[in-house]
C-alpha atoms as a PDB file:
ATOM      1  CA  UNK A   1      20.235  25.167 -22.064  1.00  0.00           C
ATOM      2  CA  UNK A   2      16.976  26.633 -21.428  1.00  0.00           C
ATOM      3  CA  UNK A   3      16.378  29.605 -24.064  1.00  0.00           C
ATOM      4  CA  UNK A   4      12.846  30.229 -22.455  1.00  0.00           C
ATOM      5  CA  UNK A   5      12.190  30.879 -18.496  1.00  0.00           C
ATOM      6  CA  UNK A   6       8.422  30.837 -18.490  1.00  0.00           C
ATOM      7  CA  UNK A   7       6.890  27.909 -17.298  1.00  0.00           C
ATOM      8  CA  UNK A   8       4.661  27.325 -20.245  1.00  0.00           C
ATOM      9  CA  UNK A   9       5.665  28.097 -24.216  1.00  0.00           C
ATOM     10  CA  UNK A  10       3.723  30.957 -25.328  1.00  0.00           C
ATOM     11  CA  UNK A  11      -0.255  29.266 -26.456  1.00  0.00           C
ATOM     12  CA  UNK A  12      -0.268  26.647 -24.274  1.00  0.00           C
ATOM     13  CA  UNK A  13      -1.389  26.574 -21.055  1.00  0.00           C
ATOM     14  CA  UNK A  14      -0.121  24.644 -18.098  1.00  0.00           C
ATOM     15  CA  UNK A  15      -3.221  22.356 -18.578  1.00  0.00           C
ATOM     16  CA  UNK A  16      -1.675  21.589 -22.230  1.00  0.00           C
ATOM     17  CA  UNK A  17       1.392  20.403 -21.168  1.00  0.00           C
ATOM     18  CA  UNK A  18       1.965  16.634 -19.679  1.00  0.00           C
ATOM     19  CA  UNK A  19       3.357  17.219 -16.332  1.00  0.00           C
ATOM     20  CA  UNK A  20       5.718  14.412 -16.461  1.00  0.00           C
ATOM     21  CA  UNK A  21       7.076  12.658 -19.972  1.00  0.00           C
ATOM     22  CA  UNK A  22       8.776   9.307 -20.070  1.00  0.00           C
ATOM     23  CA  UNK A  23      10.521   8.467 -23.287  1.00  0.00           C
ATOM     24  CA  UNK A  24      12.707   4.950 -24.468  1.00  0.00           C
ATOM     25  CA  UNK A  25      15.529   6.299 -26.591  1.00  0.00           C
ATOM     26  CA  UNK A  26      15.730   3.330 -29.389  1.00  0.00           C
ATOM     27  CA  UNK A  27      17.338   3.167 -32.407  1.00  0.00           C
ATOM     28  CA  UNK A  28      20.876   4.536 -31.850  1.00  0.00           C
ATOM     29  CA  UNK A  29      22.687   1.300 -33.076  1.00  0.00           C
ATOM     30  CA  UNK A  30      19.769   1.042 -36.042  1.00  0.00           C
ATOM     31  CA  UNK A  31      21.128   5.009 -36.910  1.00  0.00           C
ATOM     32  CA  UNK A  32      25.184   3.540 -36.805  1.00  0.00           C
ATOM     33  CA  UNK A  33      24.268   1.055 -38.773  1.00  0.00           C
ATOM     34  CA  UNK A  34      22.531   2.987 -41.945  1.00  0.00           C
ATOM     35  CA  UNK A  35      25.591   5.148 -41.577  1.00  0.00           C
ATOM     36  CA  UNK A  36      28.131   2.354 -41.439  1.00  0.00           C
ATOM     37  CA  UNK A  37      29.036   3.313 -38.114  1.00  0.00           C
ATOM     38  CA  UNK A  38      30.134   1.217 -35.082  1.00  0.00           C
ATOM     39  CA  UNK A  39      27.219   0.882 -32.658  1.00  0.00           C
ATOM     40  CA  UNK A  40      28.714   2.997 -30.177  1.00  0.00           C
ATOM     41  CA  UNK A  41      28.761   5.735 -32.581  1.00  0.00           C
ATOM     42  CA  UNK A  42      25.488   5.821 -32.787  1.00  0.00           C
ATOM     43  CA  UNK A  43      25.097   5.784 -28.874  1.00  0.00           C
ATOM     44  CA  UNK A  44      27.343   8.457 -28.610  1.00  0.00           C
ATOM     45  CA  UNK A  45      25.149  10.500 -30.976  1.00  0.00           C
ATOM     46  CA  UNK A  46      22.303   9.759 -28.921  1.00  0.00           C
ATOM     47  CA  UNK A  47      23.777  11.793 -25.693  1.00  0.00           C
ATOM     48  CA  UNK A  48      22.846  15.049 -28.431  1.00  0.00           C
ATOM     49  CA  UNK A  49      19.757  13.955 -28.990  1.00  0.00           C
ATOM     50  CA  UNK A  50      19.047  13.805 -24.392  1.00  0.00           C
ATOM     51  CA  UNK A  51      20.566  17.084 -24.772  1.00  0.00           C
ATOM     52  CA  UNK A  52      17.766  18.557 -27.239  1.00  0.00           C
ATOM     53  CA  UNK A  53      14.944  16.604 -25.891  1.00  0.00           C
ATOM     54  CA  UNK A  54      15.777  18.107 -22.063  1.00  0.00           C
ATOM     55  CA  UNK A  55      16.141  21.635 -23.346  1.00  0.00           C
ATOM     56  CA  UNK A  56      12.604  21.096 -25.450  1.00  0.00           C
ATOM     57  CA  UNK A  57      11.011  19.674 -22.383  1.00  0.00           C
ATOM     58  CA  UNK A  58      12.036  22.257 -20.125  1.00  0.00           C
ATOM     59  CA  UNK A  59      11.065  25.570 -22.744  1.00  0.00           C
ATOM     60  CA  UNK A  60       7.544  23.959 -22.888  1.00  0.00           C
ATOM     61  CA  UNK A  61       7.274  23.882 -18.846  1.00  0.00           C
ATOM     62  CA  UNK A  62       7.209  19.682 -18.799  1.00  0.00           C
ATOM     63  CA  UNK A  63       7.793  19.293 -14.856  1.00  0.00           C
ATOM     64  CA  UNK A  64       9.607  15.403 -14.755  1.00  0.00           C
ATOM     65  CA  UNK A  65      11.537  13.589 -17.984  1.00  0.00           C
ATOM     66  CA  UNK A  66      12.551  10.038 -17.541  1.00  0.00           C
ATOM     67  CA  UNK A  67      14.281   8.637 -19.718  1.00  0.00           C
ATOM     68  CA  UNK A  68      15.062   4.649 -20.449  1.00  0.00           C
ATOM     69  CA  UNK A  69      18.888   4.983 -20.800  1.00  0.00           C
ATOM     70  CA  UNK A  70      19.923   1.320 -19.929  1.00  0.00           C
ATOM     71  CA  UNK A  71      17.620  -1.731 -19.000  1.00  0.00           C
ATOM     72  CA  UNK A  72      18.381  -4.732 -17.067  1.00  0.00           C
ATOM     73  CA  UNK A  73      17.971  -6.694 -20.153  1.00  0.00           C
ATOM     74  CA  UNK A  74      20.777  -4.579 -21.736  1.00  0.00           C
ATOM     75  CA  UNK A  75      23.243  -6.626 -19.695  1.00  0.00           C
ATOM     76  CA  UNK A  76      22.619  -9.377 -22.153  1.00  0.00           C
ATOM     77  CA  UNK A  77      24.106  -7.305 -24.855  1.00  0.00           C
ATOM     78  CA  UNK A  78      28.329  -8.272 -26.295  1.00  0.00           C
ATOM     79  CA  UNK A  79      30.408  -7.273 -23.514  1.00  0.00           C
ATOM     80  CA  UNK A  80      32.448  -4.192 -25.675  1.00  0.00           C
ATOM     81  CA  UNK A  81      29.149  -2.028 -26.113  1.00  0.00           C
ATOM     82  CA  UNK A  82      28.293  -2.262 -22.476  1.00  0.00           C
ATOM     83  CA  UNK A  83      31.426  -1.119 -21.459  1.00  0.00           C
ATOM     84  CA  UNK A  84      31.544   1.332 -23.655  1.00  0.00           C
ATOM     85  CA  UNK A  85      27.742   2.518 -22.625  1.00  0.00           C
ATOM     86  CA  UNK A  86      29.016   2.735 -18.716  1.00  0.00           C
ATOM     87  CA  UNK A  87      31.658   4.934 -19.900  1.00  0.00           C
ATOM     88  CA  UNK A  88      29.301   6.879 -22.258  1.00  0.00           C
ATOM     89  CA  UNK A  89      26.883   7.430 -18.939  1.00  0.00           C
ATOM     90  CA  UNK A  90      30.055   8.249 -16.736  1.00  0.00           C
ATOM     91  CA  UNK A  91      31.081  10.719 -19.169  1.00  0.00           C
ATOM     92  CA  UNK A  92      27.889  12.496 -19.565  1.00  0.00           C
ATOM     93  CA  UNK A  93      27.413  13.128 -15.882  1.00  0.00           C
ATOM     94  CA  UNK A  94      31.055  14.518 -15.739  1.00  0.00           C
ATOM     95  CA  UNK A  95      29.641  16.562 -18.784  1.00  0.00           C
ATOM     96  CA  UNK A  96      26.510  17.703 -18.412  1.00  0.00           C
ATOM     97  CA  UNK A  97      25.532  17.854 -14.540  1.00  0.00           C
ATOM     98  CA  UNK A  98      27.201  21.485 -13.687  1.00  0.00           C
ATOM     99  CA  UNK A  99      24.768  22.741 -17.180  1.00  0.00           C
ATOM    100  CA  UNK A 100      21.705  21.054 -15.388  1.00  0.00           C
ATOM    101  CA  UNK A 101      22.511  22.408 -12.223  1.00  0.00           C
ATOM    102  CA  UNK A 102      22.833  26.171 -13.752  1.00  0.00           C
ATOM    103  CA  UNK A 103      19.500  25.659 -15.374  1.00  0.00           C
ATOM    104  CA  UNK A 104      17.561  24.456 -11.866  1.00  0.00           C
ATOM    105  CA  UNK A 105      17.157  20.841 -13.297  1.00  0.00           C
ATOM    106  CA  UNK A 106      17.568  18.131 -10.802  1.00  0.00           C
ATOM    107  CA  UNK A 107      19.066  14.610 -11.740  1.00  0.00           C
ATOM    108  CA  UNK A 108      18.308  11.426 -10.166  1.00  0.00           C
ATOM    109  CA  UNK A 109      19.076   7.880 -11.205  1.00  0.00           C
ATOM    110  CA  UNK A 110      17.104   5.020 -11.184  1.00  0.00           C
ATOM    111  CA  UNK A 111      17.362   1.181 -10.741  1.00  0.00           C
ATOM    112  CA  UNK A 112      19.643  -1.212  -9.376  1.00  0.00           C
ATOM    113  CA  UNK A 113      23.008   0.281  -9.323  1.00  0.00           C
ATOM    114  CA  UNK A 114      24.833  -2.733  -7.115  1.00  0.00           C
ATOM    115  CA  UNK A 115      25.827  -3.647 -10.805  1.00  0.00           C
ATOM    116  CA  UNK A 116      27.707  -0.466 -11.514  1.00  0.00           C
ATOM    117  CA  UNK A 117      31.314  -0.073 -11.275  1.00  0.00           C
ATOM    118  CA  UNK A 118      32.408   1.937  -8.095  1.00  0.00           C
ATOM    119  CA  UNK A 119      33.151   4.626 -10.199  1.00  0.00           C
ATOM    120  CA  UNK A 120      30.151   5.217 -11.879  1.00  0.00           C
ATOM    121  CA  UNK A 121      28.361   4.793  -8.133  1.00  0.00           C
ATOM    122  CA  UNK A 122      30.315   7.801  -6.527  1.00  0.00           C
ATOM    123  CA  UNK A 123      29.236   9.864 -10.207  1.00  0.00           C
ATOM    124  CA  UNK A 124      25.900   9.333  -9.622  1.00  0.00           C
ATOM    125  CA  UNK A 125      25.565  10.028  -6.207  1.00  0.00           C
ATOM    126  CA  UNK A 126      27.873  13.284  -6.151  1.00  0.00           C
ATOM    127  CA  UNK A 127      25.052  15.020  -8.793  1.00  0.00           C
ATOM    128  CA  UNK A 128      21.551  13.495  -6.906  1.00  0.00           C
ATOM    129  CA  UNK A 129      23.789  15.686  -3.865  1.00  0.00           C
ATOM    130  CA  UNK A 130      24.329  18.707  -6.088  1.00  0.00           C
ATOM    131  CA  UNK A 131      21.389  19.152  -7.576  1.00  0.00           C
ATOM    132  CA  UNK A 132      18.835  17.776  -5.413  1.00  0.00           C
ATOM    133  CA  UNK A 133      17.377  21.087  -4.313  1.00  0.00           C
ATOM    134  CA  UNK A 134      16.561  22.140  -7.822  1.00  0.00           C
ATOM    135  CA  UNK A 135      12.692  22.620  -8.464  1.00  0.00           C
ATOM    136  CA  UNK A 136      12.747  23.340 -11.901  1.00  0.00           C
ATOM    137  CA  UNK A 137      12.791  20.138 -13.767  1.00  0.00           C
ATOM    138  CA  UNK A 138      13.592  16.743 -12.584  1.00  0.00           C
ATOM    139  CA  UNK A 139      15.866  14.688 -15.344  1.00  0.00           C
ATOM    140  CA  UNK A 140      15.496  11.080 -14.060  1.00  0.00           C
ATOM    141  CA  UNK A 141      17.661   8.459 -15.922  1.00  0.00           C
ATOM    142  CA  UNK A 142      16.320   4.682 -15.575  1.00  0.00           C
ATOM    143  CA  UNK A 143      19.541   2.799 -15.840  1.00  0.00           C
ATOM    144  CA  UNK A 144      19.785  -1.121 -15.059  1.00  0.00           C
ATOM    145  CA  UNK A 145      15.975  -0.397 -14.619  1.00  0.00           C
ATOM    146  CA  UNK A 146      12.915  -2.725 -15.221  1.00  0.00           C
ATOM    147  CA  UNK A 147       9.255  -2.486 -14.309  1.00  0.00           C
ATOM    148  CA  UNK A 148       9.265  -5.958 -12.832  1.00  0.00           C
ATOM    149  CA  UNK A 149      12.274  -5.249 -10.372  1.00  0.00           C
ATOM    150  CA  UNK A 150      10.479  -2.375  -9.650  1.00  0.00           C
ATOM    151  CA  UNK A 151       7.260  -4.006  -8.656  1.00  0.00           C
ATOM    152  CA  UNK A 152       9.348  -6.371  -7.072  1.00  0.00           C
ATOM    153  CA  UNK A 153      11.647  -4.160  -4.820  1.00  0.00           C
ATOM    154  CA  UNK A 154       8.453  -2.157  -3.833  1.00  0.00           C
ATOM    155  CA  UNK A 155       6.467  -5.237  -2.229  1.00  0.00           C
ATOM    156  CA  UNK A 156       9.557  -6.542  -0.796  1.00  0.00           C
ATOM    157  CA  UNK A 157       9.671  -2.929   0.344  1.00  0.00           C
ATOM    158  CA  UNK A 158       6.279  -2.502   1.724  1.00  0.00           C
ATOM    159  CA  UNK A 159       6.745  -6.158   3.226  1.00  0.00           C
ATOM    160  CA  UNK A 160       9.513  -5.216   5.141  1.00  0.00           C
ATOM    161  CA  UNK A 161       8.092  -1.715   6.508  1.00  0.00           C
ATOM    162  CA  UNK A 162       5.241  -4.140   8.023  1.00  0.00           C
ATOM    163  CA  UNK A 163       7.835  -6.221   9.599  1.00  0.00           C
ATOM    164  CA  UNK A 164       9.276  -2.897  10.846  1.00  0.00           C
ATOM    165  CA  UNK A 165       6.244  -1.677  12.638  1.00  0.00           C
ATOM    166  CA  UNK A 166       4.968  -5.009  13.890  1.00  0.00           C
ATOM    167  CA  UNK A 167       2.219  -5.835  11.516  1.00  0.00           C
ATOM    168  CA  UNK A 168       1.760  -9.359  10.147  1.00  0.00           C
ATOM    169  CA  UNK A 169       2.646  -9.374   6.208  1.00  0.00           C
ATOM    170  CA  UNK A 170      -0.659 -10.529   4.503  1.00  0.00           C
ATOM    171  CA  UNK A 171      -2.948  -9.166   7.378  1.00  0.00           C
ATOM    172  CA  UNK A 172      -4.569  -7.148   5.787  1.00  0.00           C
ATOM    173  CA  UNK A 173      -3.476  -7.451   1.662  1.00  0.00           C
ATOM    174  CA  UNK A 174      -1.118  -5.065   0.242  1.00  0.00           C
ATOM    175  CA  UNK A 175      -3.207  -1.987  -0.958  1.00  0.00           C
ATOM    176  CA  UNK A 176      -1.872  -0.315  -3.892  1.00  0.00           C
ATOM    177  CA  UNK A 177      -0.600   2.758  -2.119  1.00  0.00           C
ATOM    178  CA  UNK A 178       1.237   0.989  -0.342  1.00  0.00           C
ATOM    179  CA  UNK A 179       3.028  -0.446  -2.797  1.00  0.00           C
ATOM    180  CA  UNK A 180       3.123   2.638  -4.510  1.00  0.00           C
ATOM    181  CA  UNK A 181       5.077   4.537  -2.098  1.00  0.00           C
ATOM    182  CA  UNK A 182       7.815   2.048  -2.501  1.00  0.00           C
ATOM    183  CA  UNK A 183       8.203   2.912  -6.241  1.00  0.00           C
ATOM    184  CA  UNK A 184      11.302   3.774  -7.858  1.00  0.00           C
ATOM    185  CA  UNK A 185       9.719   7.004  -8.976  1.00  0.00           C
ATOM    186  CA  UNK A 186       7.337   7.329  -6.149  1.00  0.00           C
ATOM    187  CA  UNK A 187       7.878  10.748  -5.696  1.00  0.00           C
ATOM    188  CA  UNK A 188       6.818  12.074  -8.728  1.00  0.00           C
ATOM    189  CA  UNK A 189       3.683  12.084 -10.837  1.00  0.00           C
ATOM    190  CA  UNK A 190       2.446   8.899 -12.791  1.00  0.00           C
ATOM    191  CA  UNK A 191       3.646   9.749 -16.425  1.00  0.00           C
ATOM    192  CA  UNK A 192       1.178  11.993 -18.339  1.00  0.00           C
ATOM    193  CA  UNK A 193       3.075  11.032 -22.092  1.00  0.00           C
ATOM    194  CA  UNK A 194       5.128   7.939 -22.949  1.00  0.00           C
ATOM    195  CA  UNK A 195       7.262   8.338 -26.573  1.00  0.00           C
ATOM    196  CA  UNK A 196       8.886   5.299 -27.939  1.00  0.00           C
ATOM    197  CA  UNK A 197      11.439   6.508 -30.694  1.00  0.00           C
ATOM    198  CA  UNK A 198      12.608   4.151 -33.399  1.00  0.00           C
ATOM    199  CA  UNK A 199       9.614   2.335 -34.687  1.00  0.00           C
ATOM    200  CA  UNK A 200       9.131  -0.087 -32.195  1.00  0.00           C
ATOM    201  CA  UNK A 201       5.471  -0.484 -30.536  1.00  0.00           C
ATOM    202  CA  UNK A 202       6.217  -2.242 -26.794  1.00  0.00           C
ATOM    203  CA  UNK A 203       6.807  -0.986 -23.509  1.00  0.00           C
ATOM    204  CA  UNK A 204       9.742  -2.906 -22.705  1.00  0.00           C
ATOM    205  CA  UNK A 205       9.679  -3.745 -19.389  1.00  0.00           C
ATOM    206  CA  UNK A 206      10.000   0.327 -18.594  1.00  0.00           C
ATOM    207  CA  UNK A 207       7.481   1.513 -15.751  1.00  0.00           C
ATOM    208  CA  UNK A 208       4.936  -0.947 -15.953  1.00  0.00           C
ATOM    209  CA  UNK A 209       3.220  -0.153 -13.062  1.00  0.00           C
ATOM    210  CA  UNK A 210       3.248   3.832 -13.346  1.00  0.00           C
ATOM    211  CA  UNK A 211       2.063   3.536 -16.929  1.00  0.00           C
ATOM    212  CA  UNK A 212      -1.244   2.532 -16.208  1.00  0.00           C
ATOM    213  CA  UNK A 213      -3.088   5.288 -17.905  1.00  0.00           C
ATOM    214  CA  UNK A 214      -0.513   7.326 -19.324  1.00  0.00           C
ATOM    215  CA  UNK A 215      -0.836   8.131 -23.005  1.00  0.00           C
ATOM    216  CA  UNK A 216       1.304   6.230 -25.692  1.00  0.00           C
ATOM    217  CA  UNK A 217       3.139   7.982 -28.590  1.00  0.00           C
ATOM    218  CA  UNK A 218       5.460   5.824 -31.424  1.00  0.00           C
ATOM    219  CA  UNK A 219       7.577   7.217 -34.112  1.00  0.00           C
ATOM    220  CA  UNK A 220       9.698   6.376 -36.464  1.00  0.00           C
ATOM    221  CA  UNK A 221      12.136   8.380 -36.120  1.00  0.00           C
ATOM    222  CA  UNK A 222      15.551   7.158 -34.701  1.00  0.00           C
ATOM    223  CA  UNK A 223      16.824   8.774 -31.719  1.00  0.00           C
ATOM    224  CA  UNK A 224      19.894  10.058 -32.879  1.00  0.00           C
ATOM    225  CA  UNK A 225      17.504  12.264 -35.106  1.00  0.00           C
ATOM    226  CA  UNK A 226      14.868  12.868 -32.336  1.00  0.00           C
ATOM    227  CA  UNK A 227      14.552  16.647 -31.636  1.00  0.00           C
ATOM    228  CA  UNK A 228      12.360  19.838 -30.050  1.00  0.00           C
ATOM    229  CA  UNK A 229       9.793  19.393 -33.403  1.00  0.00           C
ATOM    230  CA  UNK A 230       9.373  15.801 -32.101  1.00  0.00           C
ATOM    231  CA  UNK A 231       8.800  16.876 -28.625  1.00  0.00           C
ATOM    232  CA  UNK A 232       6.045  19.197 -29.849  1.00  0.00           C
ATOM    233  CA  UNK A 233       4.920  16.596 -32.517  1.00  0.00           C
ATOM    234  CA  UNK A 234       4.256  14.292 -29.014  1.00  0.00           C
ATOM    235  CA  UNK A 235       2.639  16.901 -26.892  1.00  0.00           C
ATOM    236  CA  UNK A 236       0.348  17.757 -29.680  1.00  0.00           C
ATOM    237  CA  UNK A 237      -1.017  14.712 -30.030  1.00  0.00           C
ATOM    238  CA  UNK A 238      -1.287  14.386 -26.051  1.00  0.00           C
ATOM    239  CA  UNK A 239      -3.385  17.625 -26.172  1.00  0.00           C
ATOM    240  CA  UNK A 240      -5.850  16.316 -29.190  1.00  0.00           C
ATOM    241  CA  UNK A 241      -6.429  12.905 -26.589  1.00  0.00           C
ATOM    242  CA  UNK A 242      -9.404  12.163 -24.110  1.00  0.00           C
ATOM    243  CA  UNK A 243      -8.098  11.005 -21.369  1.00  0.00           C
ATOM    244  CA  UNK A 244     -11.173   9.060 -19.647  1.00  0.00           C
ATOM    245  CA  UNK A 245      -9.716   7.030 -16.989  1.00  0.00           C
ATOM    246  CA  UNK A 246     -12.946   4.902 -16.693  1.00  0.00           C
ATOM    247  CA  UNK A 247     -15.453   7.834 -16.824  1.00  0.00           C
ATOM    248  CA  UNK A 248     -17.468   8.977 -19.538  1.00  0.00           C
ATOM    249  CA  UNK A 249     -16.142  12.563 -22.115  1.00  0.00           C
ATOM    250  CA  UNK A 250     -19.651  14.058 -20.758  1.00  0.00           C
ATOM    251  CA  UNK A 251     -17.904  13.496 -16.826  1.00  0.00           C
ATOM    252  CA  UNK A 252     -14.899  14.529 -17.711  1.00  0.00           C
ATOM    253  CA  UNK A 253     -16.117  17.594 -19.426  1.00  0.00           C
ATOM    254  CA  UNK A 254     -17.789  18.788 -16.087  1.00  0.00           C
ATOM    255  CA  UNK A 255     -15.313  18.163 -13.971  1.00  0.00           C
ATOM    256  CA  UNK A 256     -12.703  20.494 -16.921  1.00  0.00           C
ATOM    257  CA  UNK A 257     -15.468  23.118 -15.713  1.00  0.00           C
ATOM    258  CA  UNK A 258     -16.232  23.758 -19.586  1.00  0.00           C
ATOM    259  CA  UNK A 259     -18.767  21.393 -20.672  1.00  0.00           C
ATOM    260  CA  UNK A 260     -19.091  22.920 -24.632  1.00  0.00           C
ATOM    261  CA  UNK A 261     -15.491  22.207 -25.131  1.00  0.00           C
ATOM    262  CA  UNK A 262     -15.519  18.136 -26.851  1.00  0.00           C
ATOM    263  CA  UNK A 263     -11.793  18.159 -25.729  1.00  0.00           C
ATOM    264  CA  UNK A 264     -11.342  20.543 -22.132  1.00  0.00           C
ATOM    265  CA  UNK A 265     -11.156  17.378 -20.137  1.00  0.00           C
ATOM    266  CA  UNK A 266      -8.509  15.633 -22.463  1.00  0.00           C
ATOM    267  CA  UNK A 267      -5.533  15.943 -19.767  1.00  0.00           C
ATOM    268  CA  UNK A 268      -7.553  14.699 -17.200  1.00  0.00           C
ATOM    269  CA  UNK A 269      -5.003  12.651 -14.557  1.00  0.00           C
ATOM    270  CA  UNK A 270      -5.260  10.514 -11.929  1.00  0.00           C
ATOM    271  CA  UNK A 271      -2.539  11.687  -8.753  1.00  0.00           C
ATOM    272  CA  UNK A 272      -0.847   8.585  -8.064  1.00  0.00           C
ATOM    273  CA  UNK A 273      -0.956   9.795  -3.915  1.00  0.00           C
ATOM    274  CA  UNK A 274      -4.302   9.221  -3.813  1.00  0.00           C
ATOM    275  CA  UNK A 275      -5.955   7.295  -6.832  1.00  0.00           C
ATOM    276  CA  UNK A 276      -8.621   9.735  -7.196  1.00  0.00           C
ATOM    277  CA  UNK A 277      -9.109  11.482 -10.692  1.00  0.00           C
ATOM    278  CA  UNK A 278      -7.547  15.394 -11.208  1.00  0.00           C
ATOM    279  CA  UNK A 279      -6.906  17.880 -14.342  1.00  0.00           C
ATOM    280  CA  UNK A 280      -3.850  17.349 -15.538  1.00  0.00           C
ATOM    281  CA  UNK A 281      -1.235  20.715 -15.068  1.00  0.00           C
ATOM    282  CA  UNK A 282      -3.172  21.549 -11.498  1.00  0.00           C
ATOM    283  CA  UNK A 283       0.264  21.487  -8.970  1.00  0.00           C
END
C-alpha cells in the first residue's frame, strides 16, 4: 500500500505536513450519473478512490485520516442504495483490513452503530481488535456520524461522569475539556486540513466541534476521480496558509522561531488536550 516508509515525502518536513486530514467523499452518485451508471456504481468506484487517498496520506507521513463515509442524514436516502452502501462498507472491511494491518495503519469506526446490522457490528469490531496496536496511521471512518450527535453524546457523557463521581451537573459549567474528552475522536488531534470533494462548499454536519480552526479545502473534482495529485494539491495549499488562531503573523512568526520567514508559522495548531497554541508536526 505504502510505496514510501519515511515519515515525511522527500522536501517536506514534518512541520509541512497536516498531522491529521479529514475529508467528505461527495460526488460518487454525481460520477454514476455522467456515466449513466446506477448510483451504486459510482459508490463502488469510490472504495478506489479511499484506497489511493490512504496510500497518498500515508507516503506523505499524514498521522490521522477521517473520512465521512456515511452520515446520519444518509438514512434518509431510498432504501436500495443504503443497503447496498452497508454491504459496500461490510465488504471493504472483509477486503481491505488484513492490507491496513500489514502496512501498521489502525482502523477505527465512528458514530452510532446501534443502527447497524449485527453483522456489520461484529466486522467492525473484529478490525478496531486487530489493528488497534498499529502506530503508523490511524484510518478512522465516520459512519452514521454527525457533529451534533457528537456534541450531544459528549455532554450527556461528561454529565454522566459527574453523576459518577458525585458532583452536581451544572455546579460548576461544563468547561470545554471536559466536553472534549468525551468526543468521538477525542483521542486524536483536532484536524489540521478538511477537503470537501465534489464541488460542494458546507461542512455537513461532519465534526463541527473539532473543526474549529482547521483549514478548509473545496474541489471540484468528484471522488471517484480524487487521487495522490489531489492529496498534494490540498497539502500545498495548507502549507501556503497562516494559520493565526487569534494572534497576530508577527506572534506567530516568533513563536515558528524564524521571524524573516512571512510564512514559518503557517501550521501553527492549537492541541485540543490543552487549548493552548503549538507548531503544527511537533509530536
Amino acid at each position: 500500500m505504502f510505496r514510501r516508509q519515511a515519515t515525511t515525502a522527500p522536501g517536506l518536513l514534518p512541520a509541512d505536513v497536516p498531522r491529521h486530514v479529514a475529508i467528505i467523499m461527495d460526488g460518487n452518485g454525481r460520477w454514476a450519473r455522467q456515466r449513466m451508471l446506477p448510483r451504486v456504481a459510482g459508490h463502488r468506484r469510490g472504495a478506489n478512490a479511499v484506497r489511493a487517498t490512504v496510500q497518498a496520506c500515508g507516503e506523505l507521513g499524514v498521522e490521522h485520516l477521517t473520512l465521512f463515509a456515511f452520515s446520519s442524514e444518509n438514512w434518509r436516502r431510498p432504501a436500495d442504495e443504503v443497503s447496498a452502501l452497508m454491504e459496500l462498507f461490510a465488504t471493504a472491511i472483509e477486503q481491505e483490513v488484513s492490507r491496513l494491518h500489514e502496512h501498521g495503519v489502525r482502523f477505527q469506526v465512528v458514530g452510532d452503530r446501534s443502527r447497524f446490522e449485527p453483522g456489520l457490528q461484529k466486522l467492525i469490531e473484529d478490525a478496531e481488535a486487530t489493528t488497534r496496536a498499529n502506530a503508523r496511521m490511524t484510518l478512522t471512518i465516520a459512519a452514521n456520524y454527525g457533529g451534533r450527535w457528537d456534541i450531544t453524546q459528549a455532554v450527556n457523557c461528561a454529565l454522566a461522569a459527574r453523576a459518577e463521581a458525585g458532583q452536581a451537573a451544572a455546579t460548576p459549567a461544563l468547561t470545554e475539556g471536559e466536553i472534549a474528552q468525551h468526543l468521538a475522536l477525542a483521542s486524536a488531534p483536532e484536524p489540521d486540513l478538511f477537503i470537501r470533494t465534489g464541488g460542494e462548499t458546507r461542512i455537513s454536519n461532519f465534526l463541527l466541534w473539532q473543526l474549529a480552526y482547521t483549514e478548509l479545502w473545496f474541489t471540484e473534482t468528484l471522488w471517484p476521480d480524487f487521487g495522490a495529485a489531489d492529496v498534494q494539491a490540498a497539502v500545498d495549499a495548507f502549507r501556503s496558509r497562516e494559520r493565526r488562531f487569534g494572534r497576530t503573523s508577527d506572534q506567530v512568526r516568533r513563536e515558528a522561531g524564524d521571524p524573516g520567514d512571512s510564512v514559518a508559522g503557517n501550521r501553527a495548531g492549537v492541541d485540543p488536550g490543552d487549548g493552548l497554541p503549538r507548531i503544527a508536526g511537533a509530536r
